[in-house]
Protein backbone atom coordinates (compact mmCIF):
# COMPACT_ATOMS: atom_id res chain seq x y z
CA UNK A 1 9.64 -16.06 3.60
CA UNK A 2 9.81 -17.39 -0.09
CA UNK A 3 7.49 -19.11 -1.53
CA UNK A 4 8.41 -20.87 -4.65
CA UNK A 5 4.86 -21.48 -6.33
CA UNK A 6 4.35 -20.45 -10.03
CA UNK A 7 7.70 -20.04 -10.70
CA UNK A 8 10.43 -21.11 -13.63
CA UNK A 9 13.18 -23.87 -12.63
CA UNK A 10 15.80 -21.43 -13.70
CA UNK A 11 13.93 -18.92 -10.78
CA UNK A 12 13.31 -21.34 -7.96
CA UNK A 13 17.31 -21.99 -7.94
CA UNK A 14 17.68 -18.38 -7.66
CA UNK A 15 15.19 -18.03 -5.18
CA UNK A 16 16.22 -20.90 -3.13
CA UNK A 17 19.84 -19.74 -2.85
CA UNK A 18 18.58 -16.29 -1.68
CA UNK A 19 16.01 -18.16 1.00
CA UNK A 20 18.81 -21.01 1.76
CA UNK A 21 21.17 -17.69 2.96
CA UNK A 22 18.64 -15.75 4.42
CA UNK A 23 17.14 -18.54 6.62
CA UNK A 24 20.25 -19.17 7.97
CA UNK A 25 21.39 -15.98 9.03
CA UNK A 26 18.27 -15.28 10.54
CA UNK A 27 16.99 -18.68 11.99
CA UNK A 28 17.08 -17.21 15.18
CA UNK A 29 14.79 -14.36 15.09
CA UNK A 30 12.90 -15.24 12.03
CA UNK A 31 9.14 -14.77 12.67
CA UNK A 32 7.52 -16.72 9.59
CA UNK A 33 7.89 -20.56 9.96
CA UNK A 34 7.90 -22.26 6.34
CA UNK A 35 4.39 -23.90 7.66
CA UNK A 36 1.91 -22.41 10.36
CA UNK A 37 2.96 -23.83 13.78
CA UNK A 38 0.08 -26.21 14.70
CA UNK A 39 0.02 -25.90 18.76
CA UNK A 40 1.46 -23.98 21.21
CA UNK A 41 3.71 -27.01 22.22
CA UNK A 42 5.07 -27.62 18.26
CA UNK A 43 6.09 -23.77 18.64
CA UNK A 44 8.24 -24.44 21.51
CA UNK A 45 9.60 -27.16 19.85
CA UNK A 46 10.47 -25.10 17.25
CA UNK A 47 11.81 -22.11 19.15
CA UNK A 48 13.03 -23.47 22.31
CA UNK A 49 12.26 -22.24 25.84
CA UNK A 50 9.24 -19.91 26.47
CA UNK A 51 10.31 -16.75 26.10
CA UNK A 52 7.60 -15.52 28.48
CA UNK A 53 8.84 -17.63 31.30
CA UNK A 54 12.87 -16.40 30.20
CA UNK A 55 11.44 -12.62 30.86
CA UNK A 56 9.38 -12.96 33.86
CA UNK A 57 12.78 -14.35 35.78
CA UNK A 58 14.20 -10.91 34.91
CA UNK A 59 13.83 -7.84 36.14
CA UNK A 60 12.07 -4.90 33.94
CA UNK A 61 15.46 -2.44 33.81
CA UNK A 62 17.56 -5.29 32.05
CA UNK A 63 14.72 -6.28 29.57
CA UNK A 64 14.37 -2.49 29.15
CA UNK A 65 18.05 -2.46 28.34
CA UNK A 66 18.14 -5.28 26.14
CA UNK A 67 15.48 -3.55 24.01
CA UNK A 68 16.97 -0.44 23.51
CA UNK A 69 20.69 -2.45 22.52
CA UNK A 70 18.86 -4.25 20.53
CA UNK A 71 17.88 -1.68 18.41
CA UNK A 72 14.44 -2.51 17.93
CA UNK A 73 11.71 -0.43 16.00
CA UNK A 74 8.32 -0.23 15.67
CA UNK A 75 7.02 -2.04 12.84
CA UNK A 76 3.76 -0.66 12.51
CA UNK A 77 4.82 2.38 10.61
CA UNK A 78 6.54 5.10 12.74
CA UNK A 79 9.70 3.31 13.00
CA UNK A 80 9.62 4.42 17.36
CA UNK A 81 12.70 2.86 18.95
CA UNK A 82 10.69 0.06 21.34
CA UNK A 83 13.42 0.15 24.27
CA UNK A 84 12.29 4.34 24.67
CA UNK A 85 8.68 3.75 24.13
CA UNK A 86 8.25 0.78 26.74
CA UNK A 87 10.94 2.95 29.17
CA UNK A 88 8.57 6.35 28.97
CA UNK A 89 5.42 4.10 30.43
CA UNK A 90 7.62 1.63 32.76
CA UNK A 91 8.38 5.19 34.37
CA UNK A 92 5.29 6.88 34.25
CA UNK A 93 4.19 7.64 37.58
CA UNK A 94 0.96 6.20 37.37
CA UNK A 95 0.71 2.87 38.70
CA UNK A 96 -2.75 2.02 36.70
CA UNK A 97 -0.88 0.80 33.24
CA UNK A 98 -2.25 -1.30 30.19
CA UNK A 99 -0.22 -3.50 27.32
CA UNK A 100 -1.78 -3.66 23.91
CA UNK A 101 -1.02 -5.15 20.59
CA UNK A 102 -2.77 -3.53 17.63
CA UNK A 103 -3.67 -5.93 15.06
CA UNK A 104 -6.09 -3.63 13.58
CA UNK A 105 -4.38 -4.02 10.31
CA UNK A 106 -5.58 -1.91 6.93
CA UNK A 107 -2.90 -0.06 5.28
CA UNK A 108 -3.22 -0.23 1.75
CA UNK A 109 -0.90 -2.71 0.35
CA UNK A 110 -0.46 -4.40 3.88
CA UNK A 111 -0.97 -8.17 4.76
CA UNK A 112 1.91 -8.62 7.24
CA UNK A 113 0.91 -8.98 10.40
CA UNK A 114 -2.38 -11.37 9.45
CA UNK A 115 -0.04 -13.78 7.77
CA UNK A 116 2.48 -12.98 10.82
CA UNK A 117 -0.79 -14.39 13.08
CA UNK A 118 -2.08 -17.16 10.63
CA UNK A 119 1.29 -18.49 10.60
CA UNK A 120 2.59 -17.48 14.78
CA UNK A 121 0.70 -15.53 16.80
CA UNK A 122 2.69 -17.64 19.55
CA UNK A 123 5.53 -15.07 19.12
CA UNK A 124 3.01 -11.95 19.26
CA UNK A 125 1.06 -13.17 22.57
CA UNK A 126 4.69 -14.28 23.80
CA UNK A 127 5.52 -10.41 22.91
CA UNK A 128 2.40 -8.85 24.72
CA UNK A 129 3.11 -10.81 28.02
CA UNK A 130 6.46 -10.13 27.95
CA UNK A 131 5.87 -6.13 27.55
CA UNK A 132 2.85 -6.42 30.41
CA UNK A 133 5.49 -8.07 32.82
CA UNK A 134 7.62 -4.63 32.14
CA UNK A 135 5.57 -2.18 32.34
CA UNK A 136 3.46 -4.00 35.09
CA UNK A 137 0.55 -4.12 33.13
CA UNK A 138 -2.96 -4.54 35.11
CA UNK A 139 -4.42 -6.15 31.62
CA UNK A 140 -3.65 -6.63 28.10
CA UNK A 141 -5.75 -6.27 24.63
CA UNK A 142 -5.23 -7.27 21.27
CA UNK A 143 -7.18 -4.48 19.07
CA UNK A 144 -8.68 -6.26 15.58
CA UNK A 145 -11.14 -5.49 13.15
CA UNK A 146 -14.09 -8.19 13.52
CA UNK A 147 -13.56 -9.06 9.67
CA UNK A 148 -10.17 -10.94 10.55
CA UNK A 149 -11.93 -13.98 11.12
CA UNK A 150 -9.18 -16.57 10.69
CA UNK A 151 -7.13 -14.45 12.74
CA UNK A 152 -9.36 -14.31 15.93
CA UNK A 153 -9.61 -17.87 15.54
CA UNK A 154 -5.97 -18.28 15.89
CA UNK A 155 -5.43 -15.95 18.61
CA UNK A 156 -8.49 -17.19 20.43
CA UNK A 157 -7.38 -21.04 20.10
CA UNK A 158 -3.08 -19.96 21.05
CA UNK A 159 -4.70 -18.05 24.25
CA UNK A 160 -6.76 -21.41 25.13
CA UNK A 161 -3.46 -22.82 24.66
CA UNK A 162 -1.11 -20.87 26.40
CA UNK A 163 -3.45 -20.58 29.45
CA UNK A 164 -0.94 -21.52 32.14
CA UNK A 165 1.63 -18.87 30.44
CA UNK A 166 -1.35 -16.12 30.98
CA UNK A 167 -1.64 -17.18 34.22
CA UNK A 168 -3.50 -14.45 36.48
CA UNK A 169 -3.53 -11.65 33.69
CA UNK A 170 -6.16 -10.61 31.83
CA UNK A 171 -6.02 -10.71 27.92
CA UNK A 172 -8.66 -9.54 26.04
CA UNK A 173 -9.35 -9.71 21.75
CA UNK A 174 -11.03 -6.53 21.19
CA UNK A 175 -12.97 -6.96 17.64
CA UNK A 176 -13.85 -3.31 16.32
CA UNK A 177 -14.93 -1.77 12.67
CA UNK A 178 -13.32 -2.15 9.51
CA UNK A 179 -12.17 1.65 9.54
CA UNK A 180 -8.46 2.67 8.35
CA UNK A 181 -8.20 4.74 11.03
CA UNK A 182 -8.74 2.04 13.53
CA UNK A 183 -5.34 1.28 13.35
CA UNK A 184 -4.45 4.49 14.31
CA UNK A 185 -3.37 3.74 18.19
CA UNK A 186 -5.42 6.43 19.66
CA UNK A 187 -8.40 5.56 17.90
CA UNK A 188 -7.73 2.14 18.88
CA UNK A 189 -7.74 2.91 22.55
CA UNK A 190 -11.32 4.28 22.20
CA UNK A 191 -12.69 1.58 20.68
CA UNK A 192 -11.33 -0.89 23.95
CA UNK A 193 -13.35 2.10 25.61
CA UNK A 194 -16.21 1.34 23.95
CA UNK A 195 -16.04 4.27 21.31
CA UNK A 196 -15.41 5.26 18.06
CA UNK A 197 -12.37 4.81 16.09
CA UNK A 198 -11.70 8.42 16.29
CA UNK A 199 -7.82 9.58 16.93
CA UNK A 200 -7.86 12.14 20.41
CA UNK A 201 -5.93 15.37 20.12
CA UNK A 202 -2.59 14.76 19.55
CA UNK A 203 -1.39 16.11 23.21
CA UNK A 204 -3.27 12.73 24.37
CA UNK A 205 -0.59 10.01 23.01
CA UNK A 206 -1.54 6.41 24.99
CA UNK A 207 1.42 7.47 27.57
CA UNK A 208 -0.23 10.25 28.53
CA UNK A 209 -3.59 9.14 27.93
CA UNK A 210 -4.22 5.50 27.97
CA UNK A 211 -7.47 3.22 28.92
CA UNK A 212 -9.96 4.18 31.23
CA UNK A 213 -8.50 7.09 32.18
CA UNK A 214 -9.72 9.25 34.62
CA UNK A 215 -9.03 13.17 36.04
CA UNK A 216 -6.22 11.99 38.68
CA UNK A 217 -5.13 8.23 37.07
CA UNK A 218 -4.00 8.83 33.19
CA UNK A 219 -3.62 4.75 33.14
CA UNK A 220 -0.53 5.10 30.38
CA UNK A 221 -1.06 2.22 27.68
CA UNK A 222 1.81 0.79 25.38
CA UNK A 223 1.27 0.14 21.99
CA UNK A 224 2.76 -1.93 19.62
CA UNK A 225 2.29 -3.34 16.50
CA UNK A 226 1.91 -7.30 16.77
CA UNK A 227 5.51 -7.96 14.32
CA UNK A 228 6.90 -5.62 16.96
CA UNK A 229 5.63 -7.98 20.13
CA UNK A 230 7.04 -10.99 17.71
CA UNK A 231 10.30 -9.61 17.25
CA UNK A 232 10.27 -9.00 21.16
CA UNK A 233 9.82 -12.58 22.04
CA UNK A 234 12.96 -13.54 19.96
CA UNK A 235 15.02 -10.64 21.12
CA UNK A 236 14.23 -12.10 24.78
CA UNK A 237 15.08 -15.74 23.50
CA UNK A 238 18.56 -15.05 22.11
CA UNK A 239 19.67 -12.05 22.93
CA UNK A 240 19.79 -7.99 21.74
CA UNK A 241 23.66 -8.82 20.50
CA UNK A 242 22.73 -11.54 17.91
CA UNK A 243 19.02 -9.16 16.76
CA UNK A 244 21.40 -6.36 16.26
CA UNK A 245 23.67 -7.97 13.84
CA UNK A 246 20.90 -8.45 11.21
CA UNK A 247 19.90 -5.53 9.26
CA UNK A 248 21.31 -2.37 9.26
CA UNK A 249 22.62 -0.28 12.36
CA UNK A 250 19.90 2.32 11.64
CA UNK A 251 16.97 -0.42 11.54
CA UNK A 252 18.04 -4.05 12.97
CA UNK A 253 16.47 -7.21 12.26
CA UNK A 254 14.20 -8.60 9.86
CA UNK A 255 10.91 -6.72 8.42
CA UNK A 256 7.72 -8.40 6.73
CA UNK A 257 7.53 -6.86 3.40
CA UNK A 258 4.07 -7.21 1.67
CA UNK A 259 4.64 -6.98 -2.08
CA UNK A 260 1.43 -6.64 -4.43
CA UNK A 261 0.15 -4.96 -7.57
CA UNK A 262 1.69 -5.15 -10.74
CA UNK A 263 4.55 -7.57 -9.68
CA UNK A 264 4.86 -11.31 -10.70
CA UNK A 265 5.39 -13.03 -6.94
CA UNK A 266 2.95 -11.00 -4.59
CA UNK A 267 2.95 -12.14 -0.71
CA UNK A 268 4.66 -11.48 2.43
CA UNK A 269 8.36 -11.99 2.46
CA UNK A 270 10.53 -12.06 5.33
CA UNK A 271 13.80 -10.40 4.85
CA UNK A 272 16.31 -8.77 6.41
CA UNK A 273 16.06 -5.07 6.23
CA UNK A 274 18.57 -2.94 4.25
CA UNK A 275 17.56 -5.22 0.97
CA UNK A 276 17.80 -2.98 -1.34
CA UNK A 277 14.20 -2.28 -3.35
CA UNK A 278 16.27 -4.20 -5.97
CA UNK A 279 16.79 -6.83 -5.01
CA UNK A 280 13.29 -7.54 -3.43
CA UNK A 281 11.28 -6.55 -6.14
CA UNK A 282 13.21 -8.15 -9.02
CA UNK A 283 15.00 -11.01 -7.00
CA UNK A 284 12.26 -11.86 -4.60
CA UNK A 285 8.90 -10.66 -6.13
CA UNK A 286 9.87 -11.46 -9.72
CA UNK A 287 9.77 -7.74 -11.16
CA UNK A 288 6.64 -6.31 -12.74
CA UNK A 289 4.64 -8.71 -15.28
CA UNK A 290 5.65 -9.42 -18.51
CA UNK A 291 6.58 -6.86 -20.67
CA UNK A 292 5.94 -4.18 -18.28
CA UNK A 293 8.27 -1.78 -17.13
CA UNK A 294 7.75 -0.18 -13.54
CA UNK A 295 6.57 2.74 -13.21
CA UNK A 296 6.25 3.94 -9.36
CA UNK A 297 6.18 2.10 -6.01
CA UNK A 298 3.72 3.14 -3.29
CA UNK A 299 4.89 2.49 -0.14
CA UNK A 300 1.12 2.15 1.06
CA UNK A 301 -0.55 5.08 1.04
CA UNK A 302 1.50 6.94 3.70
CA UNK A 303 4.44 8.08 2.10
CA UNK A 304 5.77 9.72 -0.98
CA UNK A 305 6.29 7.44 -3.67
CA UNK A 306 9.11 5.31 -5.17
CA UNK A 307 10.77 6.18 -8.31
CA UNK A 308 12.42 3.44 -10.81
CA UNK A 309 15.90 5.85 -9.77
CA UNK A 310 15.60 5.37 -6.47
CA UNK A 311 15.36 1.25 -6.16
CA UNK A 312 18.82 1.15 -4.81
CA UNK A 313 18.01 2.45 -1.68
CA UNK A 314 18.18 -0.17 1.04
CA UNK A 315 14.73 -1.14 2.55
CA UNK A 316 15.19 0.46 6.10
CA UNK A 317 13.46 3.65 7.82
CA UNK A 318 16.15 5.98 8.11
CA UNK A 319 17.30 5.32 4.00
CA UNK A 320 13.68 5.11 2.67
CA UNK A 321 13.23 8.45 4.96
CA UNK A 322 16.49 10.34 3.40
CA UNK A 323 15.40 9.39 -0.23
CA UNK A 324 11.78 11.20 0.30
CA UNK A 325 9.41 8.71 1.35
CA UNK A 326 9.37 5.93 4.17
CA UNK A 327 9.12 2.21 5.02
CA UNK A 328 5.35 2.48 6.92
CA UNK A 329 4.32 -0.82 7.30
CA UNK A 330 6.76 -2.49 4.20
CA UNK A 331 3.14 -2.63 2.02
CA UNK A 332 4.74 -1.84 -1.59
CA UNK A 333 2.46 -1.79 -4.58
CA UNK A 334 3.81 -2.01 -8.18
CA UNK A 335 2.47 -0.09 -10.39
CA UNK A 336 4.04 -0.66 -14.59
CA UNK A 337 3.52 0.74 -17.40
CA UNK A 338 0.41 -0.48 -18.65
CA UNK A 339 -1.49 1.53 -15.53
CA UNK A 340 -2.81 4.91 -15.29
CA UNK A 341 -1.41 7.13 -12.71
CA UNK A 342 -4.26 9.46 -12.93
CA UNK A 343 -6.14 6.62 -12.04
CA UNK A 344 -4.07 5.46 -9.46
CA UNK A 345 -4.08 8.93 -7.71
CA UNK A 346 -7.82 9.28 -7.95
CA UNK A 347 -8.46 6.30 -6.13
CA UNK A 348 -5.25 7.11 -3.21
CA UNK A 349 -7.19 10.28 -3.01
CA UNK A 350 -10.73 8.92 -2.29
CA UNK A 351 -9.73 6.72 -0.27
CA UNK A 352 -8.17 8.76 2.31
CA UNK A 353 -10.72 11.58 1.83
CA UNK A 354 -13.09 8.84 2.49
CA UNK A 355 -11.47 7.27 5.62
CA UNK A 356 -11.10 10.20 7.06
CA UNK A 357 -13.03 10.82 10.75
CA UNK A 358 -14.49 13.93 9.98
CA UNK A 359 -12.85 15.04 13.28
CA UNK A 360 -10.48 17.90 11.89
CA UNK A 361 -12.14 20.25 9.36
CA UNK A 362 -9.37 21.41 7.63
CA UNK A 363 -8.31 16.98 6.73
CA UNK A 364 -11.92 16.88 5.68
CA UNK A 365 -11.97 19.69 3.59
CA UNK A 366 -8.62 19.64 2.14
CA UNK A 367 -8.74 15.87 0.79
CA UNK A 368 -12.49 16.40 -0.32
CA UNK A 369 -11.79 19.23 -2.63
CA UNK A 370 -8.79 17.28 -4.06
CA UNK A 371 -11.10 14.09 -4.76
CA UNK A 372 -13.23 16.11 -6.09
CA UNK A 373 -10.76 17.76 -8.55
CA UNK A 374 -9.56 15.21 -9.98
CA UNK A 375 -13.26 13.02 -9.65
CA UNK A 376 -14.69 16.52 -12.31
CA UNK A 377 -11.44 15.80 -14.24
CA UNK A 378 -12.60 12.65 -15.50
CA UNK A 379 -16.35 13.16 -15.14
CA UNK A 380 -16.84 16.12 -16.54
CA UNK A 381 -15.94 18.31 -19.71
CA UNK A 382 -11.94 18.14 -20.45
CA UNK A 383 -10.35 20.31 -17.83
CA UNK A 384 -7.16 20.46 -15.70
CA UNK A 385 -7.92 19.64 -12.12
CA UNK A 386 -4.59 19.03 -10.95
CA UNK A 387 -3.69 22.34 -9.06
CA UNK A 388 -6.62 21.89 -7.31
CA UNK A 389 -5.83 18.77 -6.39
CA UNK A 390 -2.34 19.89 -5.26
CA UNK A 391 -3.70 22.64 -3.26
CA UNK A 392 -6.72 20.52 -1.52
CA UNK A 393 -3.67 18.10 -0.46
CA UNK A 394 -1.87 20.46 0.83
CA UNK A 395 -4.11 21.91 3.12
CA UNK A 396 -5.42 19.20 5.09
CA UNK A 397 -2.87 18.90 7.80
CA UNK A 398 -3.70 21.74 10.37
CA UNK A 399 -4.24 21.36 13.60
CA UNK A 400 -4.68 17.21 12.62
CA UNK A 401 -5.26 14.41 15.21
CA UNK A 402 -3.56 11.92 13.15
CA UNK A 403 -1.11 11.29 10.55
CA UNK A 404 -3.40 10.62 7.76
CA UNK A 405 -3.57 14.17 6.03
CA UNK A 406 -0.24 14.60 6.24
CA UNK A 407 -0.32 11.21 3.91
CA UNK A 408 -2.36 12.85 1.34
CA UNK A 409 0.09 15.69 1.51
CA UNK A 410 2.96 13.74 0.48
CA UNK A 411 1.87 11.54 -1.88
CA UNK A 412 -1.45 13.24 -3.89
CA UNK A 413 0.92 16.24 -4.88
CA UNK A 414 3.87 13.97 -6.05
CA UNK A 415 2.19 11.78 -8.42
CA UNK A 416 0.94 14.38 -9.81
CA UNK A 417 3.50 16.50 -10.08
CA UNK A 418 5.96 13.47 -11.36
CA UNK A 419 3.65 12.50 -14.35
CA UNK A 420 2.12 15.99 -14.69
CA UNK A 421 2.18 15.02 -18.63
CA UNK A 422 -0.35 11.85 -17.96
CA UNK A 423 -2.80 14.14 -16.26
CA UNK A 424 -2.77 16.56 -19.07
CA UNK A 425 -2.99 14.39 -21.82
CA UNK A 426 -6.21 12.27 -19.63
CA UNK A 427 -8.03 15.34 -18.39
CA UNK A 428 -8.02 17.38 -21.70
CA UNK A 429 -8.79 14.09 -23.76
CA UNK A 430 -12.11 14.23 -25.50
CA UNK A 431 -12.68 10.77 -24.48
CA UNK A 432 -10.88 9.11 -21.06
CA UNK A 433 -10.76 5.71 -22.10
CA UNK A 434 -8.44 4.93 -18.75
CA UNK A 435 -9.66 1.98 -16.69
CA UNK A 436 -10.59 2.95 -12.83
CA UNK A 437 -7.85 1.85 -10.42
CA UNK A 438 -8.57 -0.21 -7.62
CA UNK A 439 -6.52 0.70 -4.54
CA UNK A 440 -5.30 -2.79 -2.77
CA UNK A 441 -7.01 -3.00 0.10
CA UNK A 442 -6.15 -6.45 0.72
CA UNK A 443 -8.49 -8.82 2.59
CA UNK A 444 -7.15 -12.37 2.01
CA UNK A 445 -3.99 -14.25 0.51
CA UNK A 446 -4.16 -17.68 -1.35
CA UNK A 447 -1.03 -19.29 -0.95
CA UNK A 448 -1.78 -21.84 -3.36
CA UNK A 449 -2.33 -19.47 -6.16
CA UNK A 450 0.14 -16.70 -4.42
CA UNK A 451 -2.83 -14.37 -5.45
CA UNK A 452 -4.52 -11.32 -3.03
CA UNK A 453 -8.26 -10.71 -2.82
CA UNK A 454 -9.16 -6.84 -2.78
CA UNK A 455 -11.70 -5.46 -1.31
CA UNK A 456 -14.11 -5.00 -4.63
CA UNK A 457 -16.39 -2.04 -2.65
CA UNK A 458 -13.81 -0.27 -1.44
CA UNK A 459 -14.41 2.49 -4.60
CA UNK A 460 -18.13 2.63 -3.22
CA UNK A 461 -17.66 3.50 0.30
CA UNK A 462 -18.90 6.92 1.13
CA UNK A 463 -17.76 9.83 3.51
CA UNK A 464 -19.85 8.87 6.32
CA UNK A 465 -19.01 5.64 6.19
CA UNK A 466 -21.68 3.77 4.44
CA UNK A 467 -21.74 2.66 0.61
CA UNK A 468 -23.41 3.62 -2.71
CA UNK A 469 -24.28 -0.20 -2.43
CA UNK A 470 -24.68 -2.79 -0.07
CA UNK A 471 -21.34 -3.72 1.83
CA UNK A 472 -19.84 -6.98 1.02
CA UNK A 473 -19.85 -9.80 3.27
CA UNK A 474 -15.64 -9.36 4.10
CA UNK A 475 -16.45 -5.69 4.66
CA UNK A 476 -17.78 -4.85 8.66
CA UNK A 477 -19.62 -1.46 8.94
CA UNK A 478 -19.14 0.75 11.81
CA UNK A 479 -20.68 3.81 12.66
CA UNK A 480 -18.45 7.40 12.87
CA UNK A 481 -20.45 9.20 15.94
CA UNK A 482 -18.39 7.90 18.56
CA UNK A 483 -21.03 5.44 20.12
CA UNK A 484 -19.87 1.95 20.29
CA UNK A 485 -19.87 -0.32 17.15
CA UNK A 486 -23.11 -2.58 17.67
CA UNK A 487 -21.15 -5.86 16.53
CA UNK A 488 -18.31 -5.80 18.93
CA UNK A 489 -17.27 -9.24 20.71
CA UNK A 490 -14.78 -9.01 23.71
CA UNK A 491 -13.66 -12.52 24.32
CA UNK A 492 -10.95 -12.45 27.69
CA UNK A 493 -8.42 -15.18 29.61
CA UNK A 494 -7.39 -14.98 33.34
CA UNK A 495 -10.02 -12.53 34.67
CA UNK A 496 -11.40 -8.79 34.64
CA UNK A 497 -9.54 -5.93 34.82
């Protein structure tokens, strides 16, 4: 989607030629309506027939085929093709099975799927009950952190709405903590438990391992990512043919690109993938501020990042993968010029040292001595911290639960080792006169203004999960032990599991 606000006549006609084309080659599996559908009923309007009731007259194999024509991948960071994933627990010879959509949204950089459910969470409930009637489902969950209030609302009211669609199955809004890593899909399971939101060992994936599981019933849960369920409702609509022709071979469709930072148009832009970097930050988000040059592109904080050289390659997994770093969940953050990259990798740093679960020594270990290398760089008397930093990285993936150490290894070391000049020249400095960074962790959007809200405590949070300071009203605390989160609220449709 392109939203025209704050913008020059000479760049709206540019704009609205590039949104004219792209609406119309993907009106029928675009996800973002130009305004919020306002009922359940307006959406139908809108989309045609109920994709739910389309998939239900089916039988699983053929929607299971469709899928995996269609090309479909997961759009909450992996890139999994969806037709294999669904197929592995439709065949899984436990008959105990769960569908869940993880809206537990916190990537750095990442505000997709909450405008995705502010604007249509018909298309991601449409999506859930569509992948429960495959894998035969005895209840679904939708797995979100308890500070998306606008979003809970939304889902709460389409459920009310689409009551007769539900029917006899049980849907449940799981609200859980505010933690990065409960959006990690294992963690997320054990927080429907009742638990933590602490990744299991990585021989537990939800297929093996899914809800409620017990010594002779594994009760295999799918996961997706709620733009993934979306994308399945329109595949269903109109077909795995007409999906596949959008986008590239190696990634079909569309993909929700969050752009923020240093860039002149930040929000969420639908597009279809294969743009080239370009051509979406430049054409789309307007290019870094005025007289700024770019610098680097983090593609959240899960990948390596994005060089000025490299902004021809085409926004899709398998090309952002070749060229050294990855799409994740399409949350790129401009950085220019005008910003420190010392900076910049001292906060990327704490923040993943910080969100870490404390589960895996070596993650724990690793990213703390590299925050804390680079933390004495700036603090303390002028000294080099960066091979420390490099080395702490490095270490913390062994024997990991989860993919977030392997983050820090991919991106810590290549900042630094990119603009190895800027951290000699600010860590021998007699004076560091460098502003602190502050990593966009983004908890709202203005439309109006086209402006993100960060979350202003984020540099405060400690280790074990509390803060140097009180926590801010957007920000819900959780506690790291594994017992369950005191403020969780299960609301449910159609029944108990």
């Amino acid at each position: 989607m392109v939203d025209l606000n704050n913008t020059t006549t000479e760049d709206k006609i540019v704009i609205t030629d590039i949104a004219a084309a792209e609406i119309l080659r993907i009106k029928d599996h675009r996800l973002l309506p130009e305004a919020p559908h306002a009922s359940y009923p307006a959406y139908l309007s809108a989309v045609g027939a109920s994709a739910v009731v389309m998939a239900r007259r089916q039988r699983p194999e053929a929607l299971l085929e469709a899928l995996k024509r269609s090309g479909l991948r997961g759009r909450g960071g992996a890139g999994f093709p969806v037709g294999t994933k669904w197929t592995t627990v439709f065949q899984h010879e436990c008959p105990t099975r769960y569908a869940v959509a993880n809206a537990a949204e916190g990537e750095p950089g990442t505000f997709k799927d909450r405008f995705l459910l502010r604007r249509n969470p018909y298309a991601v409930i449409e999506g859930l009950l569509i992948a429960a009637h495959v894998v035969g489902a005895k209840a679904a969950y939708i797995g979100i952190k308890a500070s998306f209030k606008r979003e809970i609302a939304r889902l709460t009211r389409a459920l009310d709405e689409m009551a007769d669609v539900v029917a006899g199955l049980p849907v449940m809004i799981i609200e859980g903590p505010d933690d990065y890593l409960f959006g990690e899909e294992k963690a997320l399971l054990n927080v429907i438990e009742g638990g933590g939101p602490l990744p299991r060992e990585v021989h537990y994936p939800p297929y093996e391992r899914g809800l409620f599981a017990r010594p002779l019933s594994p009760n295999p849960a799918l996961v997706n990512n709620v733009e993934t369920l979306a994308h399945v409702s329109t595949i269903v609509r109109h077909g795995a043919e007409s999906f596949r022709e959008l986008g590239t071979a190696d990634t079909p469709g569309t993909v929700l690109f969050t752009l923020s930072g240093d860039i002149v148009r930040p929000g969420v832009y639908e597009c279809e993938s294969g743009i080239s970097l370009r051509s979406l930050l430049y054409e789309v988000g307007g290019g870094p501020r005025p007289g700024r040059k770019l610098k680097v592109v983090l593609s959240g904080v899960a990948a390596a990042p994005i060089f000025p050289e490299q902004l021809d390659t085409p926004g899709d997994f398998g090309s952002l993968s070749r060229a050294g770093s990855g799409l994740g969940s399409a949350g790129l953050i401009v950085i220019d010029d005008a910003t420190s990259i010392p900076r910049v990798a001292q906060a990327v740093t704490r923040f993943l040292y910080v969100e870490s679960c404390g589960q895996c020594p070596a993650c724990t270990h690793g990213l703390g001595v590299a925050s804390a290398a680079i933390d004495r760089a700036f603090e303390g008397p002028p000294a080099d911290g960066s091979e420390s930093a490099i080395v702490g990285a490095r270490s913390a993936p062994q024997g990991n639960r989860c993919y977030l150490p392997v983050q820090g290894s991919l991106l810590i070391p290549a900042l630094i080792e990119r603009f190895k000049h800027e951290f000699t020249a600010e860590f021998l400095a007699q004076r560091r006169v460098a502003p602190e960074w502050l990593i966009p962790k983004l908890v709202d959007f203005d439309e109006v203004t086209q402006t993100f809200t960060y979350d202003q405590r984020q540099a405060s949070e400690q280790p074990n999960g509390t803060y140097a300071e009180p926590p801010p009203p957007l920000r819900v605390e959780a506690e790291r032990n594994g017992s369950p989160p005191s403020f969780e609220h299960r609301s449910q449709l159609g029944g108990t599991p």
